[in-house]
C-alpha atoms as a PDB file:
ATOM      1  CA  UNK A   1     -19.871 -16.918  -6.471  1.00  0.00           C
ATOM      2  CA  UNK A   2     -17.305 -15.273  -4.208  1.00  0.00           C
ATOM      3  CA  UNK A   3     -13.958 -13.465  -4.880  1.00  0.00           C
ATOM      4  CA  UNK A   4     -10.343 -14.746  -3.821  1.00  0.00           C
ATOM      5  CA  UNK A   5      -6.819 -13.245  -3.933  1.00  0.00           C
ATOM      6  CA  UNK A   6      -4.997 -15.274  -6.719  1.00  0.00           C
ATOM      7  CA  UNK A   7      -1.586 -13.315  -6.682  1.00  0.00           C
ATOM      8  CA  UNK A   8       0.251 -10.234  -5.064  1.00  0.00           C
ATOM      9  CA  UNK A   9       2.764  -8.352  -6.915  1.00  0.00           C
ATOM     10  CA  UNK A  10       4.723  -4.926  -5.366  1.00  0.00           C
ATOM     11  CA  UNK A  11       7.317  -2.413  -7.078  1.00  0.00           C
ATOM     12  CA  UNK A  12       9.309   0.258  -5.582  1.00  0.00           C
ATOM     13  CA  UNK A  13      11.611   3.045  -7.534  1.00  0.00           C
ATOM     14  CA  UNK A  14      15.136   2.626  -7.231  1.00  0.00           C
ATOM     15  CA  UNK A  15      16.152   5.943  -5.402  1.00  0.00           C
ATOM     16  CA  UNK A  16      16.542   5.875  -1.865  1.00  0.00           C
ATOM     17  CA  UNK A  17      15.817   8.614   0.545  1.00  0.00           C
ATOM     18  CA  UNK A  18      17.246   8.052   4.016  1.00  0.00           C
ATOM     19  CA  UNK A  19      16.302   9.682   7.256  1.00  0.00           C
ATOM     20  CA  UNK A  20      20.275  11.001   7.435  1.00  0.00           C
ATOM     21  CA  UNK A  21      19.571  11.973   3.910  1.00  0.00           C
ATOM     22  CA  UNK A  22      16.683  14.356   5.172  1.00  0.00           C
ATOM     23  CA  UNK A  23      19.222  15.389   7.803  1.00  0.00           C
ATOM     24  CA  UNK A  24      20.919  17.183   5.482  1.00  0.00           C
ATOM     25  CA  UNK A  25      17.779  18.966   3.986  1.00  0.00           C
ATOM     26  CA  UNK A  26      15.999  19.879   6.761  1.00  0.00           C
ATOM     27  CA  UNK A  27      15.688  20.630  10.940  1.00  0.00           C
ATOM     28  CA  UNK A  28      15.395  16.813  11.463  1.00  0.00           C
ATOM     29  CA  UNK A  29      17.684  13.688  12.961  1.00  0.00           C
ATOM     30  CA  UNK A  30      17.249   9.484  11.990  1.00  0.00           C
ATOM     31  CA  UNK A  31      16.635   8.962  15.839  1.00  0.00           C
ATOM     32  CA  UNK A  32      13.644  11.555  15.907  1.00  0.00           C
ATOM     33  CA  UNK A  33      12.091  10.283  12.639  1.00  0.00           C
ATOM     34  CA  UNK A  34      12.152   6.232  13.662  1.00  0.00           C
ATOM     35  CA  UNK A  35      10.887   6.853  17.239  1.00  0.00           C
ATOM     36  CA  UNK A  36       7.953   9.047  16.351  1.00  0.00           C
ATOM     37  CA  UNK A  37       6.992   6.965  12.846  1.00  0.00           C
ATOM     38  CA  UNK A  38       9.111   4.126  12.679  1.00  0.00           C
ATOM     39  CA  UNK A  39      10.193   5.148   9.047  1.00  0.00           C
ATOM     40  CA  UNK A  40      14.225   4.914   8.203  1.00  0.00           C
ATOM     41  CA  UNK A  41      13.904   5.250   4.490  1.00  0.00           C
ATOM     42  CA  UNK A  42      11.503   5.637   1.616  1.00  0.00           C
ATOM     43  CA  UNK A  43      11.634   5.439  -2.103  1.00  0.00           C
ATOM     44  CA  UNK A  44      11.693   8.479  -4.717  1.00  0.00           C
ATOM     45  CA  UNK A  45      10.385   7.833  -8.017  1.00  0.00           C
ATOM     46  CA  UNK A  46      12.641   9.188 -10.958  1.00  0.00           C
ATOM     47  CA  UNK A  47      11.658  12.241 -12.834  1.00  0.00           C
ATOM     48  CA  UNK A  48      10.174   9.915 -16.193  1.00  0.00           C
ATOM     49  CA  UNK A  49       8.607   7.758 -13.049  1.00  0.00           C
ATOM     50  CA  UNK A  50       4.828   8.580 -13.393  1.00  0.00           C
ATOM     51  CA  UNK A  51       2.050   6.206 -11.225  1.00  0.00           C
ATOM     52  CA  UNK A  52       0.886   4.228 -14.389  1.00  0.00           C
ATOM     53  CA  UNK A  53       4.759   3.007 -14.742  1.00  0.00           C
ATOM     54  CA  UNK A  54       5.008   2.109 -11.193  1.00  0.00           C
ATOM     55  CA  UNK A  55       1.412   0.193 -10.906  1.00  0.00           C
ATOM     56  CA  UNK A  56       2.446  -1.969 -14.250  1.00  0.00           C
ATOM     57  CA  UNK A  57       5.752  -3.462 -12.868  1.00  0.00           C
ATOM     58  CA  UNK A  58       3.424  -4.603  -9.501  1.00  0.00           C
ATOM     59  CA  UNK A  59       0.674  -5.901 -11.959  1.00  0.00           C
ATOM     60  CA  UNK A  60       2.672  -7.463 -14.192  1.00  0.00           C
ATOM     61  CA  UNK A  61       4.378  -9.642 -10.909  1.00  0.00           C
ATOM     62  CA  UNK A  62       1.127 -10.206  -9.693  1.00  0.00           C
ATOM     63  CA  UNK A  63       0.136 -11.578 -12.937  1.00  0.00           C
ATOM     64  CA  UNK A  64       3.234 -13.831 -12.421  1.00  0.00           C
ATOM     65  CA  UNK A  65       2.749 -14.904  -9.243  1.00  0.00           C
ATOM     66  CA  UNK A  66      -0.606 -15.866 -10.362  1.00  0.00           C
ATOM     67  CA  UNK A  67       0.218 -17.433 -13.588  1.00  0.00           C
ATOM     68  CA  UNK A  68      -2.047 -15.289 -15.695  1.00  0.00           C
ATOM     69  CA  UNK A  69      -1.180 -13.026 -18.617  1.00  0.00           C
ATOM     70  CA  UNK A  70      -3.065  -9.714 -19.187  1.00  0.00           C
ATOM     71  CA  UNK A  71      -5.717 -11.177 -21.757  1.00  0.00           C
ATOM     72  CA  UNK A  72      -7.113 -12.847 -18.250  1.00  0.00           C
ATOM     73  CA  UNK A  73      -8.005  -9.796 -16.947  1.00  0.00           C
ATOM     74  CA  UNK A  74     -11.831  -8.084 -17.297  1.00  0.00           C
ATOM     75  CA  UNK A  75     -11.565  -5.434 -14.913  1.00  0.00           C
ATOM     76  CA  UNK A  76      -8.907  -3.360 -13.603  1.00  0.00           C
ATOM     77  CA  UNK A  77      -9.393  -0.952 -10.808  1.00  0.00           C
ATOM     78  CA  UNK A  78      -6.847   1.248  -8.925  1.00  0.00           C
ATOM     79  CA  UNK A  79      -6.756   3.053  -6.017  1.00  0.00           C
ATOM     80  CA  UNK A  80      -4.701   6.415  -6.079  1.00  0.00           C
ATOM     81  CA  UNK A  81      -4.363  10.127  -5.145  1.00  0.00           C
ATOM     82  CA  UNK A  82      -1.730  10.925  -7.508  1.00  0.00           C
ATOM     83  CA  UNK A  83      -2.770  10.297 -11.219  1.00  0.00           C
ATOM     84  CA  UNK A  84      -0.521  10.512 -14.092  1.00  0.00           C
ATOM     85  CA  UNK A  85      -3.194  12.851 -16.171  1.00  0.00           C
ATOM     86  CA  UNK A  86      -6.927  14.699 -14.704  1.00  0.00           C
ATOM     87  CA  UNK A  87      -7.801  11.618 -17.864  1.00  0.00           C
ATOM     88  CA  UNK A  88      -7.549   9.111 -18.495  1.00  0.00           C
ATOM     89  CA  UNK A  89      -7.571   7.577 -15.669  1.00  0.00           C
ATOM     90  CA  UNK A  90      -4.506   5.556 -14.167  1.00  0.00           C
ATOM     91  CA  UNK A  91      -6.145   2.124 -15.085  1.00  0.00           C
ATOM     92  CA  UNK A  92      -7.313   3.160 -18.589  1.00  0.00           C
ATOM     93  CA  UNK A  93      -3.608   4.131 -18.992  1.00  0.00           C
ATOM     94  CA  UNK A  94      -2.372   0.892 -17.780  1.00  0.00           C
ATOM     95  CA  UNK A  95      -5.144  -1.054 -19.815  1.00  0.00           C
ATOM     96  CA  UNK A  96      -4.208   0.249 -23.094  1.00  0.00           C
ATOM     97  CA  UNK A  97      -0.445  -0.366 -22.118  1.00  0.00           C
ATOM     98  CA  UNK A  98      -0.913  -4.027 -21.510  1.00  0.00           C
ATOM     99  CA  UNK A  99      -3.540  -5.235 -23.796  1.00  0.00           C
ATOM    100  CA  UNK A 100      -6.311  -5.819 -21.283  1.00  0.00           C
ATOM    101  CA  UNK A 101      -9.915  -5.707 -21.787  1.00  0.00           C
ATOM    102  CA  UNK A 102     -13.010  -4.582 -19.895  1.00  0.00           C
ATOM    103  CA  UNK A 103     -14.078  -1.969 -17.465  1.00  0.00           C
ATOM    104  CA  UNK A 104     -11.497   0.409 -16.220  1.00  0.00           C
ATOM    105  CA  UNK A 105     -11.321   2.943 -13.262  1.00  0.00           C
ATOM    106  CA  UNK A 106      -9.192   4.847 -10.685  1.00  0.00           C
ATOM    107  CA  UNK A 107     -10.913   5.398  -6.856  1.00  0.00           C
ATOM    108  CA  UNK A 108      -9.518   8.068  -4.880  1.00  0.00           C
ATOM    109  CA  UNK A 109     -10.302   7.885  -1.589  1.00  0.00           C
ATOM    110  CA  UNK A 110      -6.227   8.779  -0.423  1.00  0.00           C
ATOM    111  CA  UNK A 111      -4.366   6.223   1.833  1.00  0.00           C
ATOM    112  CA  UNK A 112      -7.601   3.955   1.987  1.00  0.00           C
ATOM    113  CA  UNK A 113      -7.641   3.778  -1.787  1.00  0.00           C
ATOM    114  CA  UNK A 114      -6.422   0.269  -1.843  1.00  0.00           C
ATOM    115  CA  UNK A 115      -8.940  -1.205   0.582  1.00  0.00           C
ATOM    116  CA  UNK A 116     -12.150   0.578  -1.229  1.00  0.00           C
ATOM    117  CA  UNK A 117     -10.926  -0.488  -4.820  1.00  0.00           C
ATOM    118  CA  UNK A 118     -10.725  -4.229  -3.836  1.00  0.00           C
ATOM    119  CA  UNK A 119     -14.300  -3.863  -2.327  1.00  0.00           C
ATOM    120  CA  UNK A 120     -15.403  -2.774  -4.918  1.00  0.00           C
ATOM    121  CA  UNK A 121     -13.749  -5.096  -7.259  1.00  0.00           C
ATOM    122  CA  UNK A 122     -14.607  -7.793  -5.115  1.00  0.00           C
ATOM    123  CA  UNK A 123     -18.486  -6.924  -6.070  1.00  0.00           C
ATOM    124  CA  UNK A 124     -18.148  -6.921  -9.859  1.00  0.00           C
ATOM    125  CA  UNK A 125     -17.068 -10.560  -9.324  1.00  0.00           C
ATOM    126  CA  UNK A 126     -19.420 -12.068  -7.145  1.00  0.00           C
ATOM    127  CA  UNK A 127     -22.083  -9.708  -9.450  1.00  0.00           C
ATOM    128  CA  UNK A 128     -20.790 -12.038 -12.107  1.00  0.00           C
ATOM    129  CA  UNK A 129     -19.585  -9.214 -14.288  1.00  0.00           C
ATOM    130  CA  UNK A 130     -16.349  -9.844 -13.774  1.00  0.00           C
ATOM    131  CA  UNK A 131     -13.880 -12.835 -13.936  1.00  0.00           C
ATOM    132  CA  UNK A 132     -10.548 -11.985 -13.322  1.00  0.00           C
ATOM    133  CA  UNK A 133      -9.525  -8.496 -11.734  1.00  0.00           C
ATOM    134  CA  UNK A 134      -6.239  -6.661 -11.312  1.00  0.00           C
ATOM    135  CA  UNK A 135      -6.668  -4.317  -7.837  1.00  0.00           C
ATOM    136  CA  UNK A 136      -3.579  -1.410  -7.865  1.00  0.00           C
ATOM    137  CA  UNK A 137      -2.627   0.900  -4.826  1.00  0.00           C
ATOM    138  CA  UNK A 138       0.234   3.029  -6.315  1.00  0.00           C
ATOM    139  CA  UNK A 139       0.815   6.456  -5.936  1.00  0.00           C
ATOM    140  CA  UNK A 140       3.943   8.916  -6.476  1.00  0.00           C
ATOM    141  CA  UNK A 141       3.029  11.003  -3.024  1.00  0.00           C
ATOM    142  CA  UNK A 142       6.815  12.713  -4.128  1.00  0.00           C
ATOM    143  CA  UNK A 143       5.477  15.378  -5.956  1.00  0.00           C
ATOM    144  CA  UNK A 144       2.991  16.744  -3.530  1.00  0.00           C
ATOM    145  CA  UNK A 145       5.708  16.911  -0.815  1.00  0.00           C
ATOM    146  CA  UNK A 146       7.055  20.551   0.576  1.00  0.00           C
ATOM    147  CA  UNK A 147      10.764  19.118   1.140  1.00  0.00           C
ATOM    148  CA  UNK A 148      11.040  21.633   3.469  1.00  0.00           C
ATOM    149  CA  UNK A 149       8.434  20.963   5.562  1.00  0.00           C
ATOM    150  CA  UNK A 150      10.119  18.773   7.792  1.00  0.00           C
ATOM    151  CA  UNK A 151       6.266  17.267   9.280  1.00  0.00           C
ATOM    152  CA  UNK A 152       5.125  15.935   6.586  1.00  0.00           C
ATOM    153  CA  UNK A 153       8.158  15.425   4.016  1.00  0.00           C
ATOM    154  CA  UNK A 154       9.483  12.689   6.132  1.00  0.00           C
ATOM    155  CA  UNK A 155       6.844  10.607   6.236  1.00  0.00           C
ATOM    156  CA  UNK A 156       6.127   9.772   2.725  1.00  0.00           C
ATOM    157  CA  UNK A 157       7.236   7.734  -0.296  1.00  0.00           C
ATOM    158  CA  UNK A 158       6.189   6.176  -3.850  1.00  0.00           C
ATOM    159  CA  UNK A 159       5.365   2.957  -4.782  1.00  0.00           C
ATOM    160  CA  UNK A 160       2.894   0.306  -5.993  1.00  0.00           C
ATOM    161  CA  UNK A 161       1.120  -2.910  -5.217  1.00  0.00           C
ATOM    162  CA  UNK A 162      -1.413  -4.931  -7.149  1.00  0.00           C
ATOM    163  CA  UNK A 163      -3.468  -8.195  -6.392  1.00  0.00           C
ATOM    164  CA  UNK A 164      -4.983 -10.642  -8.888  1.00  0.00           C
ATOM    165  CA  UNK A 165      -8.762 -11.185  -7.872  1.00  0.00           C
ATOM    166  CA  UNK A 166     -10.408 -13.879  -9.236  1.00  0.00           C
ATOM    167  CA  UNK A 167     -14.127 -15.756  -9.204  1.00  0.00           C
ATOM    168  CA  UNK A 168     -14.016 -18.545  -6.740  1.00  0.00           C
ATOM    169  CA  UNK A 169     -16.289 -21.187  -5.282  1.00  0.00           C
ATOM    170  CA  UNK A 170     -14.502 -20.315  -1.704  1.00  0.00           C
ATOM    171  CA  UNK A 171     -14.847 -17.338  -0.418  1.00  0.00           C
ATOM    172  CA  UNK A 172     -11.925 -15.320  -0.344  1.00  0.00           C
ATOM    173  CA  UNK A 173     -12.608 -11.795   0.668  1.00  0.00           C
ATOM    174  CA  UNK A 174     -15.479 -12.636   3.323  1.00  0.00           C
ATOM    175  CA  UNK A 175     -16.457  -9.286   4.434  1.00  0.00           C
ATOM    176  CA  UNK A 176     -15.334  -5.288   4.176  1.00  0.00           C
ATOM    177  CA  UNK A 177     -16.300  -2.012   5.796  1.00  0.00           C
ATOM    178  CA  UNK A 178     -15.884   1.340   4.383  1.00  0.00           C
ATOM    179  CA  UNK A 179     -16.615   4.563   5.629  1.00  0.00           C
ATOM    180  CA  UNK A 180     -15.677   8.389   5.831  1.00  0.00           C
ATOM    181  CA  UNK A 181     -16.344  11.588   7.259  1.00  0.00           C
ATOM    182  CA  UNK A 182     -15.403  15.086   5.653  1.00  0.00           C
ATOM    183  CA  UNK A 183     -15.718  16.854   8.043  1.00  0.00           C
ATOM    184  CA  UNK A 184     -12.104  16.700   8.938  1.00  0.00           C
ATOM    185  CA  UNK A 185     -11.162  17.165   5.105  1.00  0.00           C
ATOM    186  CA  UNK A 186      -8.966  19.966   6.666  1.00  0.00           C
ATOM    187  CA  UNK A 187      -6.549  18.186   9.081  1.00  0.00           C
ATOM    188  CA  UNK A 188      -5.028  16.135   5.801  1.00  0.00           C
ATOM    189  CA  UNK A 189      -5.776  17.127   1.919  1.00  0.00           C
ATOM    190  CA  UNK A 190      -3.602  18.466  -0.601  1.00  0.00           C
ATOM    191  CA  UNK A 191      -4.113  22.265  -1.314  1.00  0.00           C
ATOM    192  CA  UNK A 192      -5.566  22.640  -4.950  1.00  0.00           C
ATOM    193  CA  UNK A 193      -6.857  20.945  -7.823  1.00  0.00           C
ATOM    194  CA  UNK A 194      -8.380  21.262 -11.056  1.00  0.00           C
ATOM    195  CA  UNK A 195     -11.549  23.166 -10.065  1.00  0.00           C
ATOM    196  CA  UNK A 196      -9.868  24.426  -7.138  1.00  0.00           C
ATOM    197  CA  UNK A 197      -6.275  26.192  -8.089  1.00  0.00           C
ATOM    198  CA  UNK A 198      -3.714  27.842  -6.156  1.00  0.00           C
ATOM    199  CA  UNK A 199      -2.739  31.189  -7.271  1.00  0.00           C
ATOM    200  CA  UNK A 200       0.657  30.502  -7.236  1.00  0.00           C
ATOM    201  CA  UNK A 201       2.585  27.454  -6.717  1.00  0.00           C
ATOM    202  CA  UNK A 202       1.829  23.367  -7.140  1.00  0.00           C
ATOM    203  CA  UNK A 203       0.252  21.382  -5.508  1.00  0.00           C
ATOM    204  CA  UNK A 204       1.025  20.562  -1.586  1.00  0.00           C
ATOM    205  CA  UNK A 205       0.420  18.159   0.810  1.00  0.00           C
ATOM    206  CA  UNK A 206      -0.810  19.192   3.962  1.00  0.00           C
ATOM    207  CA  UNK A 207      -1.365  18.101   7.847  1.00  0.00           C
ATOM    208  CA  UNK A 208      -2.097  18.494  11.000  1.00  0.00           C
ATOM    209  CA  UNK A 209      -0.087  15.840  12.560  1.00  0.00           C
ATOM    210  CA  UNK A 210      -1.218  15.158  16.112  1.00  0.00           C
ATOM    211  CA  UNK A 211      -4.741  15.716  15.550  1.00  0.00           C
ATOM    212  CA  UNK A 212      -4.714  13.026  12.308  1.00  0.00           C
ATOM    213  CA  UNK A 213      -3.010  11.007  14.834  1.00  0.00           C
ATOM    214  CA  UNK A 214      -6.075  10.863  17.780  1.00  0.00           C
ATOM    215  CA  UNK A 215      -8.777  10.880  15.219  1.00  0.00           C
ATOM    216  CA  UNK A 216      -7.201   7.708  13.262  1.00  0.00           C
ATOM    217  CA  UNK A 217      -6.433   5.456  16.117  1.00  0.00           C
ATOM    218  CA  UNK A 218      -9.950   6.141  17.879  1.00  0.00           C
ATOM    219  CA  UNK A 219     -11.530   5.634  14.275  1.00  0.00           C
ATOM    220  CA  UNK A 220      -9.523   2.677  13.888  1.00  0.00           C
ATOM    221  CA  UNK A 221      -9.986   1.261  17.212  1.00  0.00           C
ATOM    222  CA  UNK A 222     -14.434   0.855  16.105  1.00  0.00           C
ATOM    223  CA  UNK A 223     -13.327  -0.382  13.285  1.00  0.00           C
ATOM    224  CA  UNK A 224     -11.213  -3.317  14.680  1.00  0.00           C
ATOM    225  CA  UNK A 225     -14.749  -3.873  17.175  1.00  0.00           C
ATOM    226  CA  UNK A 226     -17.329  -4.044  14.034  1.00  0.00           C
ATOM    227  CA  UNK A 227     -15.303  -6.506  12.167  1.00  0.00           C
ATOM    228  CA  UNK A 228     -14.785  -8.787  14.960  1.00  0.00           C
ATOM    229  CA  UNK A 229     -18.436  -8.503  16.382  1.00  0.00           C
ATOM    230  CA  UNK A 230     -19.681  -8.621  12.898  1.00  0.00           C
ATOM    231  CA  UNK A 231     -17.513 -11.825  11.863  1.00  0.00           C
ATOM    232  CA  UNK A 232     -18.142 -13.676  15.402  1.00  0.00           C
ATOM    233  CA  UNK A 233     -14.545 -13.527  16.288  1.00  0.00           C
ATOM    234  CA  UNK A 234     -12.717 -13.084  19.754  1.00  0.00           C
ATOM    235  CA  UNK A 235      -9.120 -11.061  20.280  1.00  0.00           C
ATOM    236  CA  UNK A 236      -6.234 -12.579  18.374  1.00  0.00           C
ATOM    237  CA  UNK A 237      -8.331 -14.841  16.400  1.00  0.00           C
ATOM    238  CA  UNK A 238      -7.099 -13.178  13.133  1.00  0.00           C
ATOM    239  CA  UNK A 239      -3.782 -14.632  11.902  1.00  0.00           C
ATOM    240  CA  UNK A 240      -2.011 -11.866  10.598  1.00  0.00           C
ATOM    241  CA  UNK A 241      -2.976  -8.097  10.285  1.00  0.00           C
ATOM    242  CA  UNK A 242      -1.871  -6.045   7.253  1.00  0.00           C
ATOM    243  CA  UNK A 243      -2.086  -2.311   8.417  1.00  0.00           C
ATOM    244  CA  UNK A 244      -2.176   0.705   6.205  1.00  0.00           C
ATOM    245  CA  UNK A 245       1.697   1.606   6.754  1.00  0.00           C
ATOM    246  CA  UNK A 246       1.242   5.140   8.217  1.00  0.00           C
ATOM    247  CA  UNK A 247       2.920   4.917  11.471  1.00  0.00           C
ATOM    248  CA  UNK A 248       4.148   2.811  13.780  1.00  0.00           C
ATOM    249  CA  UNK A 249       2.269   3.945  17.040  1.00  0.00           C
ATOM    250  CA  UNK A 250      -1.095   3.918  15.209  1.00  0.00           C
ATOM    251  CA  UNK A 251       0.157   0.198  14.175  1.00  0.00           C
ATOM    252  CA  UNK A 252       0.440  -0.682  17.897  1.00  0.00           C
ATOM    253  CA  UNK A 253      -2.239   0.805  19.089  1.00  0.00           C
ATOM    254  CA  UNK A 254      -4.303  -0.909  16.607  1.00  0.00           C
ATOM    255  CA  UNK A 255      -2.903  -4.364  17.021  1.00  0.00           C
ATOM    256  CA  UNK A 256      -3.799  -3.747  20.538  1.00  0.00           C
ATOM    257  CA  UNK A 257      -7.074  -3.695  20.281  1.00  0.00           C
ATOM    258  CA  UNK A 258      -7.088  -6.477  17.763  1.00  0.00           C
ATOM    259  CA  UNK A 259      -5.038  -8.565  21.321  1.00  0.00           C
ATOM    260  CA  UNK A 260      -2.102  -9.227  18.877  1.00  0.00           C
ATOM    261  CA  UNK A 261       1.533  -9.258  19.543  1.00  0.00           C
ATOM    262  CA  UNK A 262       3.484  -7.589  16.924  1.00  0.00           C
ATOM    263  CA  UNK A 263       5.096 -10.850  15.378  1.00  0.00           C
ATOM    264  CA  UNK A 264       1.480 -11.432  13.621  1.00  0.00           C
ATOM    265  CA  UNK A 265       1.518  -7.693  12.083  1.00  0.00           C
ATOM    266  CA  UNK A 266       2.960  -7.254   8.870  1.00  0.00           C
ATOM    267  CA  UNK A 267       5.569  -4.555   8.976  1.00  0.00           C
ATOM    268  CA  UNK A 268       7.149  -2.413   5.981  1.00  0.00           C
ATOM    269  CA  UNK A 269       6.412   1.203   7.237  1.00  0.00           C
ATOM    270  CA  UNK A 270      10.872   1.221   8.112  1.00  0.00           C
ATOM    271  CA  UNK A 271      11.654   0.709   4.317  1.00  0.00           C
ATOM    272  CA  UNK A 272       9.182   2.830   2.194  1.00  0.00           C
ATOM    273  CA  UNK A 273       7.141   4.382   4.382  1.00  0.00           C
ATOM    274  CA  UNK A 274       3.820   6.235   4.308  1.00  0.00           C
ATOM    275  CA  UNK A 275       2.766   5.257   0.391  1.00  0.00           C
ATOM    276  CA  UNK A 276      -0.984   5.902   0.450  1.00  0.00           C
ATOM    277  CA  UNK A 277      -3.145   3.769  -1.529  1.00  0.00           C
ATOM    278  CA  UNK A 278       0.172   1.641  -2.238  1.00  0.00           C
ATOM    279  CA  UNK A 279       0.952   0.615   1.581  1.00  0.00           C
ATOM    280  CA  UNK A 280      -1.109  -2.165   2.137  1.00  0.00           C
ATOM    281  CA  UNK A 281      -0.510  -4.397  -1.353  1.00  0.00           C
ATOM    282  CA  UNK A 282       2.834  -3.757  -0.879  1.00  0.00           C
ATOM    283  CA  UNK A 283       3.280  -5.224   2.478  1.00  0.00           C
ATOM    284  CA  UNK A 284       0.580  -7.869   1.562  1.00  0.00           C
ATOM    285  CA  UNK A 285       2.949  -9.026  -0.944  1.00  0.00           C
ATOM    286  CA  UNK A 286       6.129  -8.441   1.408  1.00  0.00           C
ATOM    287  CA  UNK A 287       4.735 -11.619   3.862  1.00  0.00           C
ATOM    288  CA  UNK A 288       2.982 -14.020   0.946  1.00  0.00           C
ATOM    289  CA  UNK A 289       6.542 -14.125  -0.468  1.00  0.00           C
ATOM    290  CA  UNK A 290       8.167 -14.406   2.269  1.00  0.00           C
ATOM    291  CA  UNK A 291       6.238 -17.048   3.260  1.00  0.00           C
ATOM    292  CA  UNK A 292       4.789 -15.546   6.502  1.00  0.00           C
ATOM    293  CA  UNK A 293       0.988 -15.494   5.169  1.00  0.00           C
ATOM    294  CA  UNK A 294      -0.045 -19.154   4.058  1.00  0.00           C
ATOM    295  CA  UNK A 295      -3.250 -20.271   1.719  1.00  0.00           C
ATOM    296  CA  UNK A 296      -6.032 -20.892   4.569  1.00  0.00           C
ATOM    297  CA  UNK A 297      -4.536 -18.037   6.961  1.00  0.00           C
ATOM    298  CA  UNK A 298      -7.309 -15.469   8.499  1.00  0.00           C
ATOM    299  CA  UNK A 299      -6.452 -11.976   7.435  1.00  0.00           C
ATOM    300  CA  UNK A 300      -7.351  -8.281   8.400  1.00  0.00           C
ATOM    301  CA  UNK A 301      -6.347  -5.333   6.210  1.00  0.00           C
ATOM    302  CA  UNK A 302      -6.995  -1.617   7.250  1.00  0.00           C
ATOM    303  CA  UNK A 303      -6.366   2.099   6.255  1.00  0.00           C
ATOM    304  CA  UNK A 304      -7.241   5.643   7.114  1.00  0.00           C
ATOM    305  CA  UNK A 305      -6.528   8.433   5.018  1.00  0.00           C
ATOM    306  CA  UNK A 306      -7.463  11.863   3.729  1.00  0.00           C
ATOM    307  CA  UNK A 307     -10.978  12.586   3.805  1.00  0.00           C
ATOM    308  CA  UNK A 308     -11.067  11.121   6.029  1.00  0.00           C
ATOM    309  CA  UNK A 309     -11.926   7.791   4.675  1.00  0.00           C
ATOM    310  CA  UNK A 310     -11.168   4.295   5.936  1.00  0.00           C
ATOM    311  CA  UNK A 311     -11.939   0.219   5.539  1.00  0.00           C
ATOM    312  CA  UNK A 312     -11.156  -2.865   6.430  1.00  0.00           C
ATOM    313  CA  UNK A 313     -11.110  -5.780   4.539  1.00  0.00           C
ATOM    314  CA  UNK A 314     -11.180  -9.514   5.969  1.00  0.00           C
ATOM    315  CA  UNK A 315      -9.796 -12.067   3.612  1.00  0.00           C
ATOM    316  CA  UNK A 316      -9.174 -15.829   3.791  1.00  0.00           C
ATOM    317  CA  UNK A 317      -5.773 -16.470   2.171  1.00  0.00           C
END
């Protein structure tokens, strides 16, 4: 029994915020923003906009796209750094919001959220203990932003993607990677908690820009070498690479080593920029529905985040 992607779904809250917007908040232009990240705009959700609202407009097209109604689900698992509650959890929340049934969990492993639920999903279906899964990256990274930190406020955005996994005779998702190493839990993590509260203040996001920068693309870069070496492929034997949408340089540099040309990388990092867990189901669904990723196509997603944590997934369309 194997696992395969039977629908893609994506939402993204109404308000804009452009680059000239953030001109007029902070020490910042458009032209330094897009040449240093690529990012022009990114999506703010509204004040009654929590992460459980956002992640059931992208299930709910995913379950379109698929042609399944909730009571097909059995399992729904979603990746996220920015709950609606400490409990329950964001996929309890959207469980008892659209009548599904069976187990039930959030992952939080930050930006690689996404790729480390739909592993894990991916084993409760070829363990047989689950049918028909709904997979969420969706996060609302707008209320752990310092607007006036001008290196990290203009970087990130809200918004949610979901996939319908289902058992298949094919295999679908052939292979994934995960990994992590805390010891750079300081160079990106947000400043408190529950156990662990601030004095004074909420909760902020926090980095250390340049250094996030080296570490991901060199992580990245082994990461692109196990999962060709471990699938028997050669450069540019992949169809189409779906990146955690971070940064355009780390993009590059990545699709580099992957000997791609940019046409065959799936870019939405302009429009919404860097949504965490939400990045890579989003721009999944971006290309199926555009038509750029067919049934039978060969593709690679991958994230880093906070933690730091990455994966890779390989998936036959």
């Amino acid at each position: 029994m194997y696992s395969r992607i039977a629908g893609t779904g994506a939402y993204l809250p109404e308000k804009v915020l452009t680059n000239f917007d953030l001109e007029k908040m902070i020490d910042t232009t458009d032209e330094w923003i897009r040449t240093r990240t690529g990012i022009e705009r990114r999506h703010i959700a509204a004040k009654d906009e929590a992460t459980s609202d956002l992640s059931e407009q992208a299930c709910r097209a995913a379950l379109d796209a698929a042609g399944l109604t909730p009571a097909d689900i059995d399992l729904v698992v979603v990746g996220t750094c920015t709950p609606d509650l400490v409990f329950p959890n964001v996929a309890c929340l959207l469980q008892e919001r659209m009548g599904m049934s069976g187990a039930a969990f959030s992952i939080e492993a930050a930006c690689s959220g996404f790729v480390y639920s739909l592993s894990v999903a991916d084993k409760f279906v070829r363990a047989g203990q689950a049918t028909r899964a709904l997979v969420v990256g969706a996060e609302v990274m707008s209320r752990i932003i310092d607007w006036t930190d001008r290196e990290t406020c203009v970087l990130f955005g809200d918004g949610a993607g979901a996939v319908v996994l289902e058992a298949s005779d094919d295999a679908g998702i052939l292979y994934t990677d995960l990994g992590a190493d805390g010891r750079y839990r300081n160079l990106l993590y947000a400043d408190s908690g529950v156990s662990r509260v601030k004095e004074e203040g909420e909760t902020t996001l926090l980095m250390k820009g340049n250094e996030v920068f080296k570490v991901a693309v060199r992580t990245l870069e082994g990461m692109v070498d196990r999962v060709l070496a471990d699938n028997g492929l050669e450069q540019g034997e992949i169809d189409w690479f779906v990146p955690h949408q971070a940064n355009l340089r780390i993009i590059r540099a990545t699709a580099r080593r992957l000997g791609l040309p940019m046409e065959r990388v799936v870019l939405t990092v302009r429009d919404h920029g860097n949504t965490s867990a939400a990045s890579i189901p989003m721009a999944l669904d971006t290309a199926v529905r555009d038509g750029r990723i067919q049934p039978g196509d060969l593709v690679l997603m991958e994230a880093f985040g906070g933690g730091f944590t990455w994966g890779a997934t390989l998936v036959r369309y």
